[in-house]
N, C-alpha and C. Protein backbone atom coordinates (compact mmCIF):
# COMPACT_ATOMS: atom_id res chain seq x y z
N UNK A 1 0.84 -1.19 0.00
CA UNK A 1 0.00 0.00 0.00
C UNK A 1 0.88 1.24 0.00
N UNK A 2 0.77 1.83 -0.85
CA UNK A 2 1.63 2.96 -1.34
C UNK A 2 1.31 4.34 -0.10
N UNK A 3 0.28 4.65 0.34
CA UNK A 3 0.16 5.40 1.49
C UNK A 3 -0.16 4.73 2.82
N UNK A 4 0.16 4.21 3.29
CA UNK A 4 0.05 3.39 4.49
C UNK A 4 0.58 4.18 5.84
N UNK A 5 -0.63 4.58 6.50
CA UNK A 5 -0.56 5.11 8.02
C UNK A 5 -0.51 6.60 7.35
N UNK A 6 -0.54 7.21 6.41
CA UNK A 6 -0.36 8.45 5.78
C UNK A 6 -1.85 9.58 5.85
N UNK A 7 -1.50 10.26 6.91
CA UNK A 7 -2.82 11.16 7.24
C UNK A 7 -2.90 12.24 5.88
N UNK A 8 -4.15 11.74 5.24
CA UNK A 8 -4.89 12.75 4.17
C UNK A 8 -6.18 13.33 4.69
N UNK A 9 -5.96 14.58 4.23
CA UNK A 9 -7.18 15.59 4.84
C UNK A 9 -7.67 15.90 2.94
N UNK A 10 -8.67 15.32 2.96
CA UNK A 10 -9.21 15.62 1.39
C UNK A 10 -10.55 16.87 1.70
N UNK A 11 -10.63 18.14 0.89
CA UNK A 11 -11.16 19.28 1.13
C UNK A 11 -12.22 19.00 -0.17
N UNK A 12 -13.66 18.70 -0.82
CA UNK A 12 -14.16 19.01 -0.86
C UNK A 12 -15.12 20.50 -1.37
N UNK A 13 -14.96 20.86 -2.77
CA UNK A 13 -15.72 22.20 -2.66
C UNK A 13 -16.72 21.73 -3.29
N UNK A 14 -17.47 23.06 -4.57
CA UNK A 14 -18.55 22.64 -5.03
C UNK A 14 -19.11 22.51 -6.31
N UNK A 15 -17.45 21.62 -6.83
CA UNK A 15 -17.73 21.15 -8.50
C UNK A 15 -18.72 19.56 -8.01
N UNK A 16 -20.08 19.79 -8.32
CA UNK A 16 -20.91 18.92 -8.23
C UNK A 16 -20.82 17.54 -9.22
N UNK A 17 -20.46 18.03 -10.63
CA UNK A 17 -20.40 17.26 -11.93
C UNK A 17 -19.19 16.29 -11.01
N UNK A 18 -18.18 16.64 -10.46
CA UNK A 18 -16.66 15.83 -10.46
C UNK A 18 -17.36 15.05 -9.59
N UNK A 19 -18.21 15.03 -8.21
CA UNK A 19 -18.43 14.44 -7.08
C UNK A 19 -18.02 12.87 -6.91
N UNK A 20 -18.73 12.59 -8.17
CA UNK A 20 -18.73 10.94 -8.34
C UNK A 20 -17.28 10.84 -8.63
N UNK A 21 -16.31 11.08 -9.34
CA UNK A 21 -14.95 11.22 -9.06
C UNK A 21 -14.04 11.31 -8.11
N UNK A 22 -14.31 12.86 -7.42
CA UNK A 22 -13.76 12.37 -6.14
C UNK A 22 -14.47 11.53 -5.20
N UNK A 23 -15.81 10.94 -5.38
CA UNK A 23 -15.77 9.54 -4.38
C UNK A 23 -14.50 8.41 -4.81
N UNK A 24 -14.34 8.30 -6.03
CA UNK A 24 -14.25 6.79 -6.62
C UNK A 24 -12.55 7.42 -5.65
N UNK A 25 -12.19 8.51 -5.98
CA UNK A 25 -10.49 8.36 -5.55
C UNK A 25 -10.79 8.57 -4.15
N UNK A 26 -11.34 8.74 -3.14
CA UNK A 26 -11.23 9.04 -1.77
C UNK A 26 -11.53 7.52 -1.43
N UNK A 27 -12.29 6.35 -2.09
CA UNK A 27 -11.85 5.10 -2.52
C UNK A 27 -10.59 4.72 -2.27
N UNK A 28 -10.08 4.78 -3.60
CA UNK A 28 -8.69 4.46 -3.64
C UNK A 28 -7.66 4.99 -2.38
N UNK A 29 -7.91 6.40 -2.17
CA UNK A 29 -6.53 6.45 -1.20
C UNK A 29 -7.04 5.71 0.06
N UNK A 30 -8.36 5.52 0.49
CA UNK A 30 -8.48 4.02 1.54
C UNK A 30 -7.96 2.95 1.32
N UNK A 31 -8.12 3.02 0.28
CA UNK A 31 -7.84 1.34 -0.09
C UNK A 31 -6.08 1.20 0.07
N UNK A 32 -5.26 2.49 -0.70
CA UNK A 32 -4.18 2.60 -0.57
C UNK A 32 -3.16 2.75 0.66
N UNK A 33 -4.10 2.69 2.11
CA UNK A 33 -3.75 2.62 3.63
C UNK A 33 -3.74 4.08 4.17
N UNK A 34 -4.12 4.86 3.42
CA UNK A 34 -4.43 6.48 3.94
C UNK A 34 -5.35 6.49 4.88
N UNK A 35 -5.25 7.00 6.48
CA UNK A 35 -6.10 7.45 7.48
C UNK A 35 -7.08 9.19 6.87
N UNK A 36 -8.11 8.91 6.13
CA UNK A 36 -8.69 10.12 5.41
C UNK A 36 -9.84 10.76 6.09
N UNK A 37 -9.47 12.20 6.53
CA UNK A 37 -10.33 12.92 7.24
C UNK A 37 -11.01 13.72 6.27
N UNK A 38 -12.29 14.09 5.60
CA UNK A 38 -13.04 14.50 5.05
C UNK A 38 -13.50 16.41 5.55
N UNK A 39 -13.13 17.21 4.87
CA UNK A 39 -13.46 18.44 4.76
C UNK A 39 -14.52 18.66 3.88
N UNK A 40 -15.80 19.22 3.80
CA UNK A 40 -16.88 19.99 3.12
C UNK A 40 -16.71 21.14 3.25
N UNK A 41 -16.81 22.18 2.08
CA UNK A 41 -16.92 23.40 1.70
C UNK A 41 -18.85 23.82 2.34
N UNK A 42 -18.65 24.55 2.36
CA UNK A 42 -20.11 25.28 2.61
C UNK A 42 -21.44 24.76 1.63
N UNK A 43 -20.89 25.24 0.52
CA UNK A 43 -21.82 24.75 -0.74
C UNK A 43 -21.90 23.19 -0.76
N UNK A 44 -20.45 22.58 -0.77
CA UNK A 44 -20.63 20.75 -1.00
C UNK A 44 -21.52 20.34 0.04
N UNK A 45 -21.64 21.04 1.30
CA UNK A 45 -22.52 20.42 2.13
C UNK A 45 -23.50 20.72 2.75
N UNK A 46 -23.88 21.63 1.71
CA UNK A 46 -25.36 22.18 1.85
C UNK A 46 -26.35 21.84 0.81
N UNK A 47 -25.55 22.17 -0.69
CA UNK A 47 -26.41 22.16 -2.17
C UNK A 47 -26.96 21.11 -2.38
N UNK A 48 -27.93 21.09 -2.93
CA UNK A 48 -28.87 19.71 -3.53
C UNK A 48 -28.26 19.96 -5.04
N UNK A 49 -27.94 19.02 -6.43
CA UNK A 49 -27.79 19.34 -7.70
C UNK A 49 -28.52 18.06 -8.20
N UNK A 50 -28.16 18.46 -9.60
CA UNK A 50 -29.32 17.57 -10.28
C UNK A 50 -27.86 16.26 -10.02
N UNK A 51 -26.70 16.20 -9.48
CA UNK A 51 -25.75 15.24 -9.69
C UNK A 51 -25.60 14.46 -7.95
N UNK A 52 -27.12 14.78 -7.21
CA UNK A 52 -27.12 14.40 -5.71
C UNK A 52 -27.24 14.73 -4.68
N UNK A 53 -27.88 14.81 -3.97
CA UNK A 53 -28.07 15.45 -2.66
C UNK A 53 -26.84 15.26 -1.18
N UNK A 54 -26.73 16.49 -1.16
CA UNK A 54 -25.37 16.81 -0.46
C UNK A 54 -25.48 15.75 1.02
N UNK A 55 -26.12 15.68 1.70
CA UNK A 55 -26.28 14.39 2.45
C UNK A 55 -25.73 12.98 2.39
N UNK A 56 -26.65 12.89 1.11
CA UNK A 56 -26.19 11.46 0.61
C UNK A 56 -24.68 11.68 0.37
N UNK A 57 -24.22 12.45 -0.17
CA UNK A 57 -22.09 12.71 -0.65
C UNK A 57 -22.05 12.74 0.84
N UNK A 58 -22.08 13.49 2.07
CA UNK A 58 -21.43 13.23 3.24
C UNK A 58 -21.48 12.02 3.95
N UNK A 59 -22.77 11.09 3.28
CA UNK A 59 -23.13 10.04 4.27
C UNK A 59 -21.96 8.99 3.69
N UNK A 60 -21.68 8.79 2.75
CA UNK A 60 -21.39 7.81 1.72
C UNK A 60 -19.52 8.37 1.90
N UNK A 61 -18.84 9.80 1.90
CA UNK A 61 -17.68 9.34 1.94
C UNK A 61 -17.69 9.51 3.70
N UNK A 62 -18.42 9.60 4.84
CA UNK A 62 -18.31 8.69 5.66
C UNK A 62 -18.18 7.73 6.49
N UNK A 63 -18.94 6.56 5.46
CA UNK A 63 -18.83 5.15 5.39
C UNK A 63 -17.23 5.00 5.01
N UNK A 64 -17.05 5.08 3.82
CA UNK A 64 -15.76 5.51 3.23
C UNK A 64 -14.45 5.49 4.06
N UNK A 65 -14.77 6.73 4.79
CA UNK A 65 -13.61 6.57 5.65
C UNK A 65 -13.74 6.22 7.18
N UNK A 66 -14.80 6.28 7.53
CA UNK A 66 -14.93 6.16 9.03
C UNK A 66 -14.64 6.95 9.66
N UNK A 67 -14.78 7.95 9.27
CA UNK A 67 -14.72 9.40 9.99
C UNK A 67 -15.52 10.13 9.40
N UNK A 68 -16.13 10.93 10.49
CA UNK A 68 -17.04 12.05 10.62
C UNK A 68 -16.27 13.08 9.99
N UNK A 69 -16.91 14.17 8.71
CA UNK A 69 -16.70 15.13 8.43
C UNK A 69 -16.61 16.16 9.24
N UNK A 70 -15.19 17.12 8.30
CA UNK A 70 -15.34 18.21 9.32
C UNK A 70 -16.22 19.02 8.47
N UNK A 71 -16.94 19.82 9.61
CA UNK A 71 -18.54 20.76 8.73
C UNK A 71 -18.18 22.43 8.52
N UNK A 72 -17.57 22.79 9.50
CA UNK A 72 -17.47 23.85 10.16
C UNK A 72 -16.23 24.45 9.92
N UNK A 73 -15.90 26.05 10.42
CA UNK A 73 -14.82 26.05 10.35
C UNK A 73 -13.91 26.30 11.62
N UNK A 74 -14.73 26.07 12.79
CA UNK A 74 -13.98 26.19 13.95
C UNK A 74 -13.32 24.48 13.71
N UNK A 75 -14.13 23.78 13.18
CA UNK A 75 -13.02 22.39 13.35
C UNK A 75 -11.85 22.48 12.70
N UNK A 76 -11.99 23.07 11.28
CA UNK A 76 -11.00 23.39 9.98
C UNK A 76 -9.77 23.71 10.65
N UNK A 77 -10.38 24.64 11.81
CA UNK A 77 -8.89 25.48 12.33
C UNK A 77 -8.12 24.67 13.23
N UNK A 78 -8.38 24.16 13.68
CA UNK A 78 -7.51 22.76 14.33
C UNK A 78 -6.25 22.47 14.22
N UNK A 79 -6.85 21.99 12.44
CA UNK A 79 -5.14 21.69 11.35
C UNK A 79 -4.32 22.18 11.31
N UNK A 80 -4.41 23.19 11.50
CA UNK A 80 -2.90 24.37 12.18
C UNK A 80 -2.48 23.39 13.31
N UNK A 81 -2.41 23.98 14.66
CA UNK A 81 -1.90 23.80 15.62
C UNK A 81 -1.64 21.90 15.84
N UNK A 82 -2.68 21.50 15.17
CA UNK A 82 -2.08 20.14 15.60
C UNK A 82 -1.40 19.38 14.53
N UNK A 83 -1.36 20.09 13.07
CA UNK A 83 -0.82 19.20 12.35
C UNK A 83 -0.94 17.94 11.59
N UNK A 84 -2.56 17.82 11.68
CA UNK A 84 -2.77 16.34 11.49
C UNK A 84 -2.62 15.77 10.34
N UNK A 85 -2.41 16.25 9.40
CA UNK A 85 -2.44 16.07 7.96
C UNK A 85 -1.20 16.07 7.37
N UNK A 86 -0.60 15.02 7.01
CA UNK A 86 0.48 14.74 5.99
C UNK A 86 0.94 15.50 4.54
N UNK A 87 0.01 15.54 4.12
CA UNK A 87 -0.91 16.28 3.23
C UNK A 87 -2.64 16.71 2.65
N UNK A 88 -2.75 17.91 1.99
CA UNK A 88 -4.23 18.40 2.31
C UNK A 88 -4.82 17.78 0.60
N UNK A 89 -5.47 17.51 0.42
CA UNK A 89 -5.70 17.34 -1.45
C UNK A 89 -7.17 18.20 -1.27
N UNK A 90 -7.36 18.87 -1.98
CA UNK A 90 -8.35 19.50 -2.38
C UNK A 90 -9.24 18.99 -3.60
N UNK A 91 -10.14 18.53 -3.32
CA UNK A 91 -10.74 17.78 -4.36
C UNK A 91 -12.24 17.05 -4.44
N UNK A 92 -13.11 18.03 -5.07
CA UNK A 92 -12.24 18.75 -6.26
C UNK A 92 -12.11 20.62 -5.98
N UNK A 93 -11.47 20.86 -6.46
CA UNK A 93 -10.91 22.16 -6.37
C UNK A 93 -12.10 23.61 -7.09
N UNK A 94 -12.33 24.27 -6.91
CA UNK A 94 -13.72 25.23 -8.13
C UNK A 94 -12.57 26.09 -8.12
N UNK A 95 -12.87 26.53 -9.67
CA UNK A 95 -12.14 27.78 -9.63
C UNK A 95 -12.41 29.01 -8.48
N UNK A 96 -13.51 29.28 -8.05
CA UNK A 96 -14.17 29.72 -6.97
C UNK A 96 -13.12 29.50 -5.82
N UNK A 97 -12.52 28.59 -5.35
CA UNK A 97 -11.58 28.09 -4.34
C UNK A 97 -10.59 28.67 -4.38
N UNK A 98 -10.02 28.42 -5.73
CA UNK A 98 -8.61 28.88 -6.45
C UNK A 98 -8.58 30.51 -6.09
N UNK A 99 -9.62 31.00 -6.31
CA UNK A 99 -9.57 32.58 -6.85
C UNK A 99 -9.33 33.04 -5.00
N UNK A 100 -10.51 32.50 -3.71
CA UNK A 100 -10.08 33.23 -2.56
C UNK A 100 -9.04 32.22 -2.14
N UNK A 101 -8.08 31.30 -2.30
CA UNK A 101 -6.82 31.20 -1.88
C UNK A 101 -6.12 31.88 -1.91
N UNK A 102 -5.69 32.07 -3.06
CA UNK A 102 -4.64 33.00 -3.53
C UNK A 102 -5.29 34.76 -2.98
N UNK A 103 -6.15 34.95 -2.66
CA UNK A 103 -6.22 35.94 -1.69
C UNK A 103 -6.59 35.84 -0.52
N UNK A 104 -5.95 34.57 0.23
CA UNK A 104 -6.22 34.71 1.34
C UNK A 104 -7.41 34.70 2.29
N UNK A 105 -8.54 34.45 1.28
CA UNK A 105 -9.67 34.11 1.92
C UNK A 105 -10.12 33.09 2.22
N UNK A 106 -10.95 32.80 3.44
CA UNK A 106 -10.82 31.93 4.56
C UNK A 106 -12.84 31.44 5.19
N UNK A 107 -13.15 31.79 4.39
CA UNK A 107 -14.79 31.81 4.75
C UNK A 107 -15.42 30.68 4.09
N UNK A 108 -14.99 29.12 4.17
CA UNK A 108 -15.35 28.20 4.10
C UNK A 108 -14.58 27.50 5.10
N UNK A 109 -15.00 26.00 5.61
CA UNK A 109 -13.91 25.36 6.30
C UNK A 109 -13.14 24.24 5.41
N UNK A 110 -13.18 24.28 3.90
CA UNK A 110 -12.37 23.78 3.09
C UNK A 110 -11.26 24.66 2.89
N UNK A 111 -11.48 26.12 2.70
CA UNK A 111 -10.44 27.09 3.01
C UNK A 111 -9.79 27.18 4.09
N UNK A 112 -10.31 27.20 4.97
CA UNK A 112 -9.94 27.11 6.37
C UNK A 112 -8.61 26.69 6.76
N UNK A 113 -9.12 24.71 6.20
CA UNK A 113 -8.35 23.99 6.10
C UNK A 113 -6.89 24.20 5.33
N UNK A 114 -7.17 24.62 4.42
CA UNK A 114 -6.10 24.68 3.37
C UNK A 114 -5.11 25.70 4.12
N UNK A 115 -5.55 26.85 4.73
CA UNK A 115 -5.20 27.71 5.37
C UNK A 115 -4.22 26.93 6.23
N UNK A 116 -4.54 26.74 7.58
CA UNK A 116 -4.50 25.96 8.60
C UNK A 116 -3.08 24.47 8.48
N UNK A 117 -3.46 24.18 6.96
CA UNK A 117 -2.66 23.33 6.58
C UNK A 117 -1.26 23.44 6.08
N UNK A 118 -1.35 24.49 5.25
CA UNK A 118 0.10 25.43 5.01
C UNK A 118 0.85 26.22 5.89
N UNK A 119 0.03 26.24 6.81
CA UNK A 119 1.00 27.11 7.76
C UNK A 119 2.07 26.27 8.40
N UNK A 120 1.60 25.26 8.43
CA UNK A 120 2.76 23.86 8.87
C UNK A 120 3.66 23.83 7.76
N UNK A 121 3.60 24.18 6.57
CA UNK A 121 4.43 24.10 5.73
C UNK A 121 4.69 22.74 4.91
N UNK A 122 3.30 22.05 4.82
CA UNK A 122 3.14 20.81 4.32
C UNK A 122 2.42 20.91 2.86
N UNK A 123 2.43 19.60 1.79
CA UNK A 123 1.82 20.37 0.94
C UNK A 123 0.49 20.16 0.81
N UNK A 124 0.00 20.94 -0.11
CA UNK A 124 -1.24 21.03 -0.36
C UNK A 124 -1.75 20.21 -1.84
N UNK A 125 -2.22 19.66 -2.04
CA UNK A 125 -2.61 18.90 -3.71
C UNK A 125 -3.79 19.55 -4.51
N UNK A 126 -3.86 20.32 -5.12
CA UNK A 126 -5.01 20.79 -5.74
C UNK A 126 -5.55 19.93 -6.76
N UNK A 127 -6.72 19.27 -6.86
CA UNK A 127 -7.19 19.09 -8.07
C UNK A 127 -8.60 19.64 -8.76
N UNK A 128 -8.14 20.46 -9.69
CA UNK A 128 -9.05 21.52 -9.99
C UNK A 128 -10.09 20.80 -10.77
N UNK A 129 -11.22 21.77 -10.83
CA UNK A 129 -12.14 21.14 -11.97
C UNK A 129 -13.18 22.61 -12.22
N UNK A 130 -12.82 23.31 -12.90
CA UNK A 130 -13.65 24.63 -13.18
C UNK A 130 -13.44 25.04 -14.61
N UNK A 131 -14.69 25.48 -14.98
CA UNK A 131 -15.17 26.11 -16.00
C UNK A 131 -14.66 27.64 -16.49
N UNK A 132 -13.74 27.80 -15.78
CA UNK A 132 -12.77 29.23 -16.36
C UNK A 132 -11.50 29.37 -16.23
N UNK A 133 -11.18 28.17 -16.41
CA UNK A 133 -9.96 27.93 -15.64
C UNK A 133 -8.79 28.89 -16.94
N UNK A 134 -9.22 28.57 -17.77
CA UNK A 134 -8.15 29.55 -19.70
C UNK A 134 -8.87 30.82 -19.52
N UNK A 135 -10.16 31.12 -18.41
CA UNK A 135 -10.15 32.63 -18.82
C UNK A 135 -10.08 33.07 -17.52
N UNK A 136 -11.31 33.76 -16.44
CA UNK A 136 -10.99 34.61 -15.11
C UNK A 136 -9.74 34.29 -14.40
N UNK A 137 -9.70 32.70 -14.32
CA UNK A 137 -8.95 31.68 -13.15
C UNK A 137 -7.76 31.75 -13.74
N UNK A 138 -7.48 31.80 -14.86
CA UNK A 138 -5.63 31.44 -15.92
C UNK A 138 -4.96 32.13 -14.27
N UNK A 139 -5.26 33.52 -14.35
CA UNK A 139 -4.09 33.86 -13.60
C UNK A 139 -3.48 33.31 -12.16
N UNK A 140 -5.28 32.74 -10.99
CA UNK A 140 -5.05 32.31 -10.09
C UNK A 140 -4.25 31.07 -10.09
N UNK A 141 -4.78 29.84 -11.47
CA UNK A 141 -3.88 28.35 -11.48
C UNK A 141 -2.38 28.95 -11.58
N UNK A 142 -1.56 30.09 -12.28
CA UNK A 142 -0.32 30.65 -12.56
C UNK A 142 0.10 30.91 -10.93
N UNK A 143 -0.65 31.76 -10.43
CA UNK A 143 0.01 32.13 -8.98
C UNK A 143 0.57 31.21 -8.17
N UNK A 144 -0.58 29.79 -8.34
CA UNK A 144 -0.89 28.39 -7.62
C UNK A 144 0.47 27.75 -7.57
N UNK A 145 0.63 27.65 -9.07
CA UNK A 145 1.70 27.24 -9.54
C UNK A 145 3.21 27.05 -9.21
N UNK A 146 3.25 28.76 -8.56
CA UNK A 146 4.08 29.17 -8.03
C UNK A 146 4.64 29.44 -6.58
N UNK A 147 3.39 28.37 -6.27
CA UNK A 147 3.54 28.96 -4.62
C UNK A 147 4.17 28.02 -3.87
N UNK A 148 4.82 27.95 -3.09
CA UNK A 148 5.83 27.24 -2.05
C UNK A 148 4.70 26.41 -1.58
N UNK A 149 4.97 24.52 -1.92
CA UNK A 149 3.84 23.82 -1.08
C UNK A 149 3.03 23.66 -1.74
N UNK A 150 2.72 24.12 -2.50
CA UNK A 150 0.89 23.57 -3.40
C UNK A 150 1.69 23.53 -5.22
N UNK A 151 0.88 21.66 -4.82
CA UNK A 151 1.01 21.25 -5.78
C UNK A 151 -0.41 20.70 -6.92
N UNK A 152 -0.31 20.64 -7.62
CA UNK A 152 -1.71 19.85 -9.08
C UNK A 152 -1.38 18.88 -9.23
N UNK A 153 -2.63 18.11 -9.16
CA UNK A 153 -2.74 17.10 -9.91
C UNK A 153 -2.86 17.13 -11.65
N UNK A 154 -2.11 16.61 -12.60
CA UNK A 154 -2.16 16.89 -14.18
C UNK A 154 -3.89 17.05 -14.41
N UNK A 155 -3.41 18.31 -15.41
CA UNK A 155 -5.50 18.55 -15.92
C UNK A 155 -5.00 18.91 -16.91
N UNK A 156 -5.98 19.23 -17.73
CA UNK A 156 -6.70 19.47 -18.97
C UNK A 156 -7.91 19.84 -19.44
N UNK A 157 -7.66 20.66 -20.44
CA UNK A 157 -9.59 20.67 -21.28
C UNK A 157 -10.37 19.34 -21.22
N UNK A 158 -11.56 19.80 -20.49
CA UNK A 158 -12.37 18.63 -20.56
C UNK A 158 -13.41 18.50 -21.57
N UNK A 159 -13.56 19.72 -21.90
CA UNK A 159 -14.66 19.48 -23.62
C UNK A 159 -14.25 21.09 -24.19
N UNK A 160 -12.90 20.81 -24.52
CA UNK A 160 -12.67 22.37 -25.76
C UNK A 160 -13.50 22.71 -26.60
N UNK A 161 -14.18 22.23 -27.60
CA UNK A 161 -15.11 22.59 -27.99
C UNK A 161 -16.73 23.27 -27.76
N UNK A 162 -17.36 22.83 -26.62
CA UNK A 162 -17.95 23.11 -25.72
C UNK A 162 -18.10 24.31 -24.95
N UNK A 163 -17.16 23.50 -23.98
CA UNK A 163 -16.44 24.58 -23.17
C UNK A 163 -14.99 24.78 -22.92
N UNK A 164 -14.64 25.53 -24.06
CA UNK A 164 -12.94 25.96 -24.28
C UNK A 164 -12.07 26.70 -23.48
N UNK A 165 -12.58 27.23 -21.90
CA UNK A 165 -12.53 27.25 -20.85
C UNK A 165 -12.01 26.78 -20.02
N UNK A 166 -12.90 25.56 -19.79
CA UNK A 166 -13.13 24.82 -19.11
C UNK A 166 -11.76 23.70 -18.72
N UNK A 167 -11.26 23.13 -17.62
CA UNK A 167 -10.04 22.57 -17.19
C UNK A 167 -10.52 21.41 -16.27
N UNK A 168 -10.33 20.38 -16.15
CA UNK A 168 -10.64 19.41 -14.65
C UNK A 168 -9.28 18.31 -14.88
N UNK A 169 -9.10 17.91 -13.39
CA UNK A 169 -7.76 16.99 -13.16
C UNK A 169 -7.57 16.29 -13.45
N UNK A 170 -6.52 15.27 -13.88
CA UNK A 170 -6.89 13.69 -14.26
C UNK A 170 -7.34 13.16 -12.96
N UNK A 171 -8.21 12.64 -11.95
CA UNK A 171 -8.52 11.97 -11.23
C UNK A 171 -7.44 10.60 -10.89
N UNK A 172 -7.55 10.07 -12.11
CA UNK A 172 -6.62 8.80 -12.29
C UNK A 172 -5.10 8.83 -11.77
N UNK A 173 -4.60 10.03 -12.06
CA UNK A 173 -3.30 10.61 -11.36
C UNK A 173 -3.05 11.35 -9.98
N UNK A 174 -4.10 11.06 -9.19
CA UNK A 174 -3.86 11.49 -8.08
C UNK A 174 -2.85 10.64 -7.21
N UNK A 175 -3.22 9.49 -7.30
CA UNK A 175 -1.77 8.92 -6.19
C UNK A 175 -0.25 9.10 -6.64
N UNK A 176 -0.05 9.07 -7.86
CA UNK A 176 1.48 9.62 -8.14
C UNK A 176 1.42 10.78 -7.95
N UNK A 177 0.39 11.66 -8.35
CA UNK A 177 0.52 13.22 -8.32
C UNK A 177 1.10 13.33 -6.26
N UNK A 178 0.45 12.97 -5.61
CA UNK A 178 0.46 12.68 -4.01
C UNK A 178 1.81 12.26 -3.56
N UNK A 179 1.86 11.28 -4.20
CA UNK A 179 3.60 10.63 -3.98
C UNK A 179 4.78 11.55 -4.28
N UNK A 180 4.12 12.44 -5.40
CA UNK A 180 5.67 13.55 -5.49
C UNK A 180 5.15 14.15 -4.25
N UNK A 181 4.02 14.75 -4.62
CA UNK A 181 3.84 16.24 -3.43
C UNK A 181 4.31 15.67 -2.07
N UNK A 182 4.29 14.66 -2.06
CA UNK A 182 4.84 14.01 -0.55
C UNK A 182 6.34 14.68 0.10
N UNK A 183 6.86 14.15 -1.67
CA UNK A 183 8.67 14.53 -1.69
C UNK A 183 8.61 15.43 -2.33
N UNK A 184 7.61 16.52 -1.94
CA UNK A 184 8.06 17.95 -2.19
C UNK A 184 8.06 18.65 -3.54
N UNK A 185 7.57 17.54 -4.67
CA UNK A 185 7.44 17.74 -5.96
C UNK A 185 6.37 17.76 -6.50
N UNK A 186 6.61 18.25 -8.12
CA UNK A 186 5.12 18.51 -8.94
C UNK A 186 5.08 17.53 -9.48
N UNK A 187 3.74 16.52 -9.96
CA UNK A 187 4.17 15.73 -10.87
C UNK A 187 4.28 15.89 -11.44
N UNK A 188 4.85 15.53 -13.39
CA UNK A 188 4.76 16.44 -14.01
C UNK A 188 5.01 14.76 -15.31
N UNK A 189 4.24 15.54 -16.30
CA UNK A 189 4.10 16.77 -17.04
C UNK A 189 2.22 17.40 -16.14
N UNK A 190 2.65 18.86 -15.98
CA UNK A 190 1.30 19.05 -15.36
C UNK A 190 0.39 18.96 -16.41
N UNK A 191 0.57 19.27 -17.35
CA UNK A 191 -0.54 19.68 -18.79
C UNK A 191 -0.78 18.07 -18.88
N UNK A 192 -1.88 17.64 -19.07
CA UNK A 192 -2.37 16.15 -19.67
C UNK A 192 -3.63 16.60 -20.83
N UNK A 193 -3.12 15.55 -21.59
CA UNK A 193 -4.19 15.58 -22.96
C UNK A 193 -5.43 15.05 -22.16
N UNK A 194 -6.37 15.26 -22.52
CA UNK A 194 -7.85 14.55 -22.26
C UNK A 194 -8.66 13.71 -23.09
């Protein structure tokens, strides 16, 4: 088991379409021996969409991991001072997320977290999945990019034609993507065809 005894704090926002995605990998890193503590964004754990009722997603990666979500953001803040997290994966990531990170905003307890989590100086895994990511967001994924500690999972256009915009992670590459960020690296190539 490639993460074994390895505390993951997976954050949760409110790309609804990815949901079923990040279940199938919050899956896998169980299966892979990861102790996984579950973060909800405000929206992931409130919104009803036509892709599920936010309940049912908390009840189900519950089971999952055997741990109770954190809801709130007085819990979020925790992760600071005690450290519990090996690494944070964000996932899936909204451009929405992206945009108040990189300024420092803190008014979800998926932010919170992320917050809370870097200050230890550990990394962070983003895996994005937003619909502006080539236009409003270009500049926030660039900042991301650059920042001490936060690393991507490889993405790509998910329907250029469509929506030529539009960016989401490979899912499939999250445990190598994890394994660098572990050792401090990007995986790379970040750009993946889709």
């Amino acid at each position: 088991m490639k993460l074994e005894n390895k505390r993951i704090g997976v954050a949760m926002t409110g790309s609804f379409c990815t949901f079923a995605k990040a279940i199938k990998g919050i899956k896998i890193l169980v299966e892979e021996g990861a102790k996984v503590q579950t973060i909800f964004s405000d929206s992931a754990q409130t919104i009803n969409s036509r892709f599920g009722r936010a309940k049912d997603f908390i009840h189900e990666v519950t089971e999952i991991t055997g741990q109770e979500p954190m809801l709130t953001i007085e819990q979020a803040e925790v992760i600071g001072p005690t450290g519990c997290f090996d690494l944070l994966l964000m996932l899936p990531c909204t451009g929405n997320t992206m945009a108040k990170l990189v300024n420092g905003i803190t008014d979800t307890p998926a932010l919170m977290a992320a917050k809370a989590h870097l200050r230890n100086g550990k990394p962070l895994l983003i895996s994005m999945a937003t619909n502006d990511a080539l236009g409003m967001n270009f500049k926030n994924i660039g900042y991301l990019l650059n920042s001490k500690n936060v690393y991507f999972v490889p993405f790509g256009q998910d329907d250029p034609v469509k929506k030529p915009n539009s960016m989401t992670a490979d899912t499939g590459l999250i445990i190598p993507a994890m394994l660098e960020a572990l050792k401090g690296r990007q995986y790379q190539p970040v750009l993946c065809s889709r």
